[in-house]
Protein backbone atom coordinates (compact mmCIF):
# COMPACT_ATOMS: atom_id res chain seq x y z
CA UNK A 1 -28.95 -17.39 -17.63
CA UNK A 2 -27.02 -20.10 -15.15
CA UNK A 3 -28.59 -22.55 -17.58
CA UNK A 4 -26.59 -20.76 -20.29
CA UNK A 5 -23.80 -20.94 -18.46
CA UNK A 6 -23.72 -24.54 -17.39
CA UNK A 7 -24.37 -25.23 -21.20
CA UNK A 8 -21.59 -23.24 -22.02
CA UNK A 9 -19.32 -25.24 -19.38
CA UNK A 10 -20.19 -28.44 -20.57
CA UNK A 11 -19.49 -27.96 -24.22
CA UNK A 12 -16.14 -26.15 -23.63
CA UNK A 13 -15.35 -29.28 -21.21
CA UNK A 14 -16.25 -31.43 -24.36
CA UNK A 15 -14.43 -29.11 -26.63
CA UNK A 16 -10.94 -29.40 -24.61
CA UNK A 17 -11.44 -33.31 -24.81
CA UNK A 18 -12.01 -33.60 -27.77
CA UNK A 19 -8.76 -31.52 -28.42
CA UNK A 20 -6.70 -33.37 -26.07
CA UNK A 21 -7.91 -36.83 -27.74
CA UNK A 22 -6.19 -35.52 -31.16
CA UNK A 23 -3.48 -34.16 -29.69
CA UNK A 24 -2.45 -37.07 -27.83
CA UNK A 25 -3.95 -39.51 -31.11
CA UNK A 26 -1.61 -37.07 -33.80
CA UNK A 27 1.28 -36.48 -31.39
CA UNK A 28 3.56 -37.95 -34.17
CA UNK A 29 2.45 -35.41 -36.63
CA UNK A 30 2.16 -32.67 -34.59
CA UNK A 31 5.42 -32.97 -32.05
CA UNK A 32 7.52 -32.69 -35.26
CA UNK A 33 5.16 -29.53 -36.21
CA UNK A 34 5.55 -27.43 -32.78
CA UNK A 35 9.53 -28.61 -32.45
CA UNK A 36 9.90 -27.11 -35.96
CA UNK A 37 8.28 -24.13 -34.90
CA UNK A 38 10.50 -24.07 -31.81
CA UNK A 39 13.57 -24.41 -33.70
CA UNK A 40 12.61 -21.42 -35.77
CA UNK A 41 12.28 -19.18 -32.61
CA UNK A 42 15.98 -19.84 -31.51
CA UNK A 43 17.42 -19.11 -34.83
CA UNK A 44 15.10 -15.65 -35.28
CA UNK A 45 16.24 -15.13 -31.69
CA UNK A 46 20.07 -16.00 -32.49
CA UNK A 47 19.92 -13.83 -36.15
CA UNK A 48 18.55 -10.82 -33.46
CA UNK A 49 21.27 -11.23 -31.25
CA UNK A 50 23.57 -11.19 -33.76
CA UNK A 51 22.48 -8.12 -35.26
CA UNK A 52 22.87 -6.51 -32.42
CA UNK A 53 26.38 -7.10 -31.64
CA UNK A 54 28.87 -4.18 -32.15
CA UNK A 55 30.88 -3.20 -35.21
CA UNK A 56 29.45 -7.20 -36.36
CA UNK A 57 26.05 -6.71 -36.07
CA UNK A 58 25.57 -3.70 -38.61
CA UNK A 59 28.00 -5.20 -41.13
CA UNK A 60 25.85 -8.38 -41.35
CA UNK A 61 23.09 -8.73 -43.68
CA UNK A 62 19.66 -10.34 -43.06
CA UNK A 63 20.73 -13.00 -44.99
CA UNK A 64 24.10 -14.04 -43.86
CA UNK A 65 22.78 -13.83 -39.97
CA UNK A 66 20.59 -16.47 -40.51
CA UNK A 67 22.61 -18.52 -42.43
CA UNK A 68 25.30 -17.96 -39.45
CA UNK A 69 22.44 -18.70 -36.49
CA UNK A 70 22.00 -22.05 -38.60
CA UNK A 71 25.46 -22.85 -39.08
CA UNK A 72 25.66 -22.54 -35.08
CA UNK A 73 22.84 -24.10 -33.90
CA UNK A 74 23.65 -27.00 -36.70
CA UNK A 75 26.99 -27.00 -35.22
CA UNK A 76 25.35 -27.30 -31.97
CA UNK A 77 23.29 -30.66 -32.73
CA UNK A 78 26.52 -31.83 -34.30
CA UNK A 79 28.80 -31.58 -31.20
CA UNK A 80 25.92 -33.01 -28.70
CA UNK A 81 25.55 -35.90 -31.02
CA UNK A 82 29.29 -36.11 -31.02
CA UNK A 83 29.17 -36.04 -26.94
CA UNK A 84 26.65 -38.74 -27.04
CA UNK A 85 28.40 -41.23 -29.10
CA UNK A 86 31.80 -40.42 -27.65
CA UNK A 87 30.80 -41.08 -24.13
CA UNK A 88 28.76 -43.72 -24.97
CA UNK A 89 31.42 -45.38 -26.48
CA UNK A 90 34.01 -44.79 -23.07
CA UNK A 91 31.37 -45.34 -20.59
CA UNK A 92 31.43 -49.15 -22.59
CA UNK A 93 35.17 -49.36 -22.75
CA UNK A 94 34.78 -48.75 -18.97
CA UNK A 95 31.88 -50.79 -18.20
CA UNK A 96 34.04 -53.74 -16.28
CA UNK A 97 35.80 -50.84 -13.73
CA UNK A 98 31.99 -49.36 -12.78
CA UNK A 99 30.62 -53.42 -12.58
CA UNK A 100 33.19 -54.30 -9.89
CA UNK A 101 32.36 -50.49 -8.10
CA UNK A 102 28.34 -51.06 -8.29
CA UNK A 103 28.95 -54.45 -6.98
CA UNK A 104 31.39 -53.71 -3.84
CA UNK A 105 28.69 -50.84 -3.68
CA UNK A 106 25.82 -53.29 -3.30
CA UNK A 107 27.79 -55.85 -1.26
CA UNK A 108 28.49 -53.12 1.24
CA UNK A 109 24.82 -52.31 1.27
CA UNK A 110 23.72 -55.79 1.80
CA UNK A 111 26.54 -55.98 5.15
CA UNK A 112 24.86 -52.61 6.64
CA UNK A 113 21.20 -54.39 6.23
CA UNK A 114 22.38 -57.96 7.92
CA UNK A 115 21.77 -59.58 4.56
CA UNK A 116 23.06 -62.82 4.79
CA UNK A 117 23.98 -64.02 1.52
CA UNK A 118 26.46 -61.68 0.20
CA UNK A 119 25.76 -60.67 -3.27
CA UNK A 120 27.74 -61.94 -6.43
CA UNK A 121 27.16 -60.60 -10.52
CA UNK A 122 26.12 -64.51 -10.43
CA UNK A 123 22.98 -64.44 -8.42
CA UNK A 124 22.19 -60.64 -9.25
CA UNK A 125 22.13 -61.55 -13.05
CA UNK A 126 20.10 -64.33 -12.72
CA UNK A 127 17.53 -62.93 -10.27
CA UNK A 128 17.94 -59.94 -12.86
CA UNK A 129 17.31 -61.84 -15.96
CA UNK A 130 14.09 -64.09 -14.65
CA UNK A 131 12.19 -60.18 -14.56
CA UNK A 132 13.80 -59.01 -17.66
CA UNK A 133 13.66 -59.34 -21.37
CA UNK A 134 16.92 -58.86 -23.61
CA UNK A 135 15.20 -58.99 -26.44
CA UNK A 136 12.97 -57.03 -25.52
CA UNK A 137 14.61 -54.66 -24.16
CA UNK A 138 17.44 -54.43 -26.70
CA UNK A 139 14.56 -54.10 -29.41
CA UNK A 140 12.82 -51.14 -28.08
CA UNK A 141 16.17 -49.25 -27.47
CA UNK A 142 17.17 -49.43 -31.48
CA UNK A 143 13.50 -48.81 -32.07
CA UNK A 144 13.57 -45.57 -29.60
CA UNK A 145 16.75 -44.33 -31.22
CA UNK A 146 15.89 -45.03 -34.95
CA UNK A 147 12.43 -43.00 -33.84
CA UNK A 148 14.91 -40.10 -32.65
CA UNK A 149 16.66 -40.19 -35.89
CA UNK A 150 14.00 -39.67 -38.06
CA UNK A 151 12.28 -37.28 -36.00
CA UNK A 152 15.42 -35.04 -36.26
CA UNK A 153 15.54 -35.24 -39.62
CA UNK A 154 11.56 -34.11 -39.89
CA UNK A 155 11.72 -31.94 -36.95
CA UNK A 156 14.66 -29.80 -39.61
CA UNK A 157 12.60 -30.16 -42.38
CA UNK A 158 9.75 -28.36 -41.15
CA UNK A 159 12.14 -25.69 -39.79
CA UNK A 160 13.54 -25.19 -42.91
CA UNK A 161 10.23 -24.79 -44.53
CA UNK A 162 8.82 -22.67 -41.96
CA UNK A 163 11.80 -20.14 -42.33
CA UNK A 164 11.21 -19.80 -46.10
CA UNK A 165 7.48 -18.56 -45.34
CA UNK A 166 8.64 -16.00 -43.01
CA UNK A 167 8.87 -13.35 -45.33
CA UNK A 168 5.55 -14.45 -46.21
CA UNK A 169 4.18 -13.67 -42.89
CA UNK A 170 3.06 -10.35 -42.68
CA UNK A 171 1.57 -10.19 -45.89
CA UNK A 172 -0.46 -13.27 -44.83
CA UNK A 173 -1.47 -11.82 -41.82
CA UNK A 174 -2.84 -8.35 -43.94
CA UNK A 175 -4.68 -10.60 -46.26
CA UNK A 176 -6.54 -12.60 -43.29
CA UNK A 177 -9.57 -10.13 -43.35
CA UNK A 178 -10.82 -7.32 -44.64
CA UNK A 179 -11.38 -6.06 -41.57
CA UNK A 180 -8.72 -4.08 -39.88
CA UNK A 181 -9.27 -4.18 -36.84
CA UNK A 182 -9.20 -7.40 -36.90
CA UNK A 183 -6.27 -7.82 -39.08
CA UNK A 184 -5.23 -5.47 -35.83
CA UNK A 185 -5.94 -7.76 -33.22
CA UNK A 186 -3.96 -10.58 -34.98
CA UNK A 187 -1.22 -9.06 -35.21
CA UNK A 188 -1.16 -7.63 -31.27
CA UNK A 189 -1.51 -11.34 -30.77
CA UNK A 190 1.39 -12.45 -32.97
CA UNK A 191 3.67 -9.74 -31.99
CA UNK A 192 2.82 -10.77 -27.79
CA UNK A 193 3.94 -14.25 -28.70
CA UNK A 194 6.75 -14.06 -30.76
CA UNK A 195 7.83 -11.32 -27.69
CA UNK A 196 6.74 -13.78 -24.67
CA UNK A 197 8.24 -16.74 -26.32
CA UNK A 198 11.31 -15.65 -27.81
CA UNK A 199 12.61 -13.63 -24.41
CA UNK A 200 11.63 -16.65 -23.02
CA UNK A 201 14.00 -18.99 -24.95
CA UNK A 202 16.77 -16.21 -24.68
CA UNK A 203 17.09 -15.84 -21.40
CA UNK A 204 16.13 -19.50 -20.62
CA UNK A 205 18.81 -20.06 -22.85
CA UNK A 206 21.35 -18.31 -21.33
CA UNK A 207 20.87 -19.51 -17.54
CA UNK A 208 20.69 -23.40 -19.11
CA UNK A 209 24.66 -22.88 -20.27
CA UNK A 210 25.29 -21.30 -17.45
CA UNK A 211 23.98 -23.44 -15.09
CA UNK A 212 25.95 -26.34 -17.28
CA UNK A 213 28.76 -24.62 -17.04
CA UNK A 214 28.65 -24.25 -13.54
CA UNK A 215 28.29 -28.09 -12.76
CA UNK A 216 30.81 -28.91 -15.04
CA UNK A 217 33.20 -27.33 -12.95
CA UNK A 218 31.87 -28.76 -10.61
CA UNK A 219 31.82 -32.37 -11.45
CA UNK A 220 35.50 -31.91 -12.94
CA UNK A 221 36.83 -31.02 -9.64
CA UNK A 222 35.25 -33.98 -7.90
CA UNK A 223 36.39 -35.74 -10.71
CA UNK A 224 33.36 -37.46 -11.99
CA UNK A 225 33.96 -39.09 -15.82
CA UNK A 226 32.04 -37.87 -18.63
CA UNK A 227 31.37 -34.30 -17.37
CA UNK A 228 30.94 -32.21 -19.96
CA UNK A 229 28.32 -35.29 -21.23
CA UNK A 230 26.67 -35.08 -17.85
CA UNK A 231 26.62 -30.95 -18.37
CA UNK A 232 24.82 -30.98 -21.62
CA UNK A 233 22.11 -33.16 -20.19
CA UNK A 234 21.98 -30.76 -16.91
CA UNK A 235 21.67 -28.07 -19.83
CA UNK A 236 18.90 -29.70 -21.36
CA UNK A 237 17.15 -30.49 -18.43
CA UNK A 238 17.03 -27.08 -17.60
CA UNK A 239 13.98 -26.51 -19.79
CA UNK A 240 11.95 -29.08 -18.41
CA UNK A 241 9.94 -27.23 -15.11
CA UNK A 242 11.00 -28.36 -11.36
CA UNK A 243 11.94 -32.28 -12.49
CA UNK A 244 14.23 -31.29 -14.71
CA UNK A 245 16.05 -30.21 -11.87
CA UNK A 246 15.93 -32.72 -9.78
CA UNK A 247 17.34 -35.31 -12.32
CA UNK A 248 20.00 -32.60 -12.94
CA UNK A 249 21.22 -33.84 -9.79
CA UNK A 250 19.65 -37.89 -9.81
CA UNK A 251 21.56 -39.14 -12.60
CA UNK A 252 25.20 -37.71 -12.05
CA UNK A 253 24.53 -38.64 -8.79
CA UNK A 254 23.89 -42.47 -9.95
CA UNK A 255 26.70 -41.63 -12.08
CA UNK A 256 28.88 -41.34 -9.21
CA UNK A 257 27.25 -44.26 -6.99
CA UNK A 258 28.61 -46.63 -10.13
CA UNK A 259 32.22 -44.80 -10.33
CA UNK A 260 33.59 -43.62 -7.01
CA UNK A 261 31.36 -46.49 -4.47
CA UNK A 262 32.11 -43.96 -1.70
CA UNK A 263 29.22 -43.02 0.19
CA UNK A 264 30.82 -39.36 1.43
CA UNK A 265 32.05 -38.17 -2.27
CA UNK A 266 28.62 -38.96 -3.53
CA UNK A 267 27.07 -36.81 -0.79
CA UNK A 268 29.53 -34.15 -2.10
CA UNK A 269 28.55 -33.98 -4.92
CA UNK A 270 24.65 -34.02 -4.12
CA UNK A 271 25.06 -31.22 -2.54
CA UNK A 272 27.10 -29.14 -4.70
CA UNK A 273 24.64 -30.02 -7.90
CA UNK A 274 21.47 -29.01 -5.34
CA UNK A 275 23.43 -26.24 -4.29
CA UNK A 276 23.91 -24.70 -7.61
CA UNK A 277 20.31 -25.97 -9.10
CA UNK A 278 18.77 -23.87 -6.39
CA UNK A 279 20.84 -20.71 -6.45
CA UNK A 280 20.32 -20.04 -9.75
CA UNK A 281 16.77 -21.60 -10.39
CA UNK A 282 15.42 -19.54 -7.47
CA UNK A 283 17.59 -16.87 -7.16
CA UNK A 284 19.04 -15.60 -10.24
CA UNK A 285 16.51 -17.02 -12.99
CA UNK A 286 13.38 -15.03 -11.25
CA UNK A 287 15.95 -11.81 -11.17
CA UNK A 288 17.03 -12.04 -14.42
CA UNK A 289 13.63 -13.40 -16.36
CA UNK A 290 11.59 -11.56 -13.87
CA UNK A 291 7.85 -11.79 -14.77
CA UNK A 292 8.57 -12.50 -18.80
CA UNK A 293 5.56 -15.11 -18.94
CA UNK A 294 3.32 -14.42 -16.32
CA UNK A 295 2.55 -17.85 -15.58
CA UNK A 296 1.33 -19.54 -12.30
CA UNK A 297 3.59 -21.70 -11.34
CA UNK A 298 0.38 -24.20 -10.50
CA UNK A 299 -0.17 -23.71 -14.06
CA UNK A 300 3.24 -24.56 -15.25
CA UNK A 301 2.84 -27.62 -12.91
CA UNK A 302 -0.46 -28.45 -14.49
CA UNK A 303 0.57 -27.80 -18.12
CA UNK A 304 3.73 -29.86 -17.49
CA UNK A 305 1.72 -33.27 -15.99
CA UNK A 306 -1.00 -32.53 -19.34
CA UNK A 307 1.60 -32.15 -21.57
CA UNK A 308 3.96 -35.16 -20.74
CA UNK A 309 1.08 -37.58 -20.78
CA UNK A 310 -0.23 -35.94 -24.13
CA UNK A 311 3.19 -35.61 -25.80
CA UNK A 312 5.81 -37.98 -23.25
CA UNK A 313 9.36 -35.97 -23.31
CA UNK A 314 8.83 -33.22 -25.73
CA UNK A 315 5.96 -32.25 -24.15
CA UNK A 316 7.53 -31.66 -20.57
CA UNK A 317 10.09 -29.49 -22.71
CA UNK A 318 7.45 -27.51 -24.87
CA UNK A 319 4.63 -27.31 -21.66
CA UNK A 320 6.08 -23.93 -20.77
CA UNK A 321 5.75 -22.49 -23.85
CA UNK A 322 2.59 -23.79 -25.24
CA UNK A 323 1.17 -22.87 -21.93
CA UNK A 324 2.22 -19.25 -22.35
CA UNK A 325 0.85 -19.01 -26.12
CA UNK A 326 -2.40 -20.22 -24.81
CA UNK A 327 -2.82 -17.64 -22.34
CA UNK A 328 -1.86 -15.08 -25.07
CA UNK A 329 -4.68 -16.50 -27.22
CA UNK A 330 -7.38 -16.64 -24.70
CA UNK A 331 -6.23 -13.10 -23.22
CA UNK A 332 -7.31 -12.18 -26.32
CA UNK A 333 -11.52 -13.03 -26.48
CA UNK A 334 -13.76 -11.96 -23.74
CA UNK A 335 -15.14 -14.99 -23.24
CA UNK A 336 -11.95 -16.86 -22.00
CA UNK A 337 -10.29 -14.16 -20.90
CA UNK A 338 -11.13 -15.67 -16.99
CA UNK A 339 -9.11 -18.22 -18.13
CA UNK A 340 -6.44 -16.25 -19.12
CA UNK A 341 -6.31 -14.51 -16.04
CA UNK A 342 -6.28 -17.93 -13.73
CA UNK A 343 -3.36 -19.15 -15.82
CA UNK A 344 -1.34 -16.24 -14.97
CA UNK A 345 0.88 -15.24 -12.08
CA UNK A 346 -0.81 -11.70 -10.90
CA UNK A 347 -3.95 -11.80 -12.90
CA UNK A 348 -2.68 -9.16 -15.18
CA UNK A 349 -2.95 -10.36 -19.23
């Protein structure tokens, strides 16, 4: 019997190797794949929370919801492409002003340190340019963006596709087996995930504007440029587990090192962005999403390192929910239900 289970150990180790060796060798077919799939969920979830809207909601047919909950999410991808090549564009036109307030910034470094030789843009762009390569670098910038591009583009084709087969859906699911209870079980298992994951999103959702919103104000009345840019990223962020906080606050921060070069309005600001990062991640996000995925958070830590060195970016942004459809899954057999039960917060599945 131990021998059993040591044999059964060692080939489940092998098994989740082997997995994680195609997952990280296909990440560029199957990023796209799980993004689409993502995608889908916040437009189901949208068309739902349409529908239930009063007087609107029951006037609205299935149809015309979705085609609305595209229309706004499209509209959505529109305006934060908009934001990126708007402030892109200023924070160039500006580029001379924050040069001349990084470098009194660094000169007045160098006098608190005893440093000698004051520095100039001269001798820091030289010293600069021995360790880096333009080319290089310039290269792998239009590469990364043309690679974000076209990942867009597949990332909406497969959400397109995958909305066309949902009517499909439970008719697939009936004609998986001829067995019913295990047509049963299935469906218990695609009804917990679409459940987990979608209230998930929702609510996650929700506290991400909010918690943009909140630092825009924020950062407007401390002045900071590009705000509302800088809000949409803290949005964003927002998904990503515990870092994504804490560059919430690192780069406006930086942001404001370049623009203002004043030591005490940058300490403001660090502590108004921390300020509002923790009340509502640790305060309002556990009262309002409560227990909705049951997750340890050593898991979600876990699941987050594993899935950023599987999948880079997207995977710290799709670790939480990939982690909570795999605890659905394994919930569901005896034999990993253990696992199940260590991924989760109470040990309840």
């Amino acid at each position: 019997m131990p021998n059993a289970g040591l044999q059964a150990l060692v080939h489940g180790a092998v098994l989740a190797l082997i997995i994680g060796w195609v997952l990280y060798i296909g990440r560029g077919v199957f990023v796209p794949v799980v993004l689409g799939v993502l995608v889908v969920y916040v437009i189901v979830g949208l068309t739902r929370l349409l529908a239930r809207l009063p007087y609107v909601g029951d006037m609205l047919p299935d149809r015309l919801a979705y085609a609305l909950s595209v229309l706004l999410i499209g509209a959505g991808f529109v305006f934060a492409a908009y934001l990126l090549v708007a402030n892109i564009d200023g924070i160039v036109a500006r580029a001379p002003l924050y040069q001349e307030s990084l470098l009194a910034s660094i000169q007045q470094l160098a006098v608190r340190l005893g440093i000698e030789t004051e520095p100039t843009w001269v001798s820091l762009r030289r010293d600069l340019l021995a360790q880096i390569n333009i080319q290089r670098v310039v290269g792998s910038t239009v590469a990364s963006v043309t690679s974000m591009l076209v990942g867009l583009v597949v990332v909406s084709l497969y959400a397109s596709f995958l909305m066309l087969e949902l009517r499909h859906f439970p008719a697939k699911l009936a004609g998986l087996s001829s067995d019913p209870q295990r047509v049963a079980r299935v469906r218990k298992v695609t009804h917990d995930i679409n459940a987990r994951i979608g209230s998930y999103l929702a609510l996650k959702t929700v506290l991400s504007l909010l918690l943009g919103a909140v630092c825009w104000v924020i950062m407007t009345l401390m002045g900071l440029e590009f705000a509302l840019f800088w809000a949409m990223l803290i949005t964003l962020l927002n998904y990503v587990p515990y870092i994504g906080s804490f560059l919430g606050v690192a780069l406006p921060a930086a942001m404001a090192i370049v623009q203002f070069a004043d030591a005490s309005t940058v300490a403001m600001l660090l502590v108004y962005l921390s300020v509002a990062q923790f009340a509502i991640g640790n305060f309002l996000e556990p009262y309002v999403m409560g227990n909705s995925l049951n997750l340890s958070p050593f898991a979600i830590l876990v699941s987050l390192t594993v899935w950023s060195g599987l999948w880079g970016i997207a995977g710290a942004f799709l670790a939480v929910p990939i982690t909570s459809i795999m605890t659905i899954v394994l919930a569901g057999f005896a034999g990993t239900r253990p696992i199940a039960v260590l991924l989760s917060r109470d040990g309840r599945v």
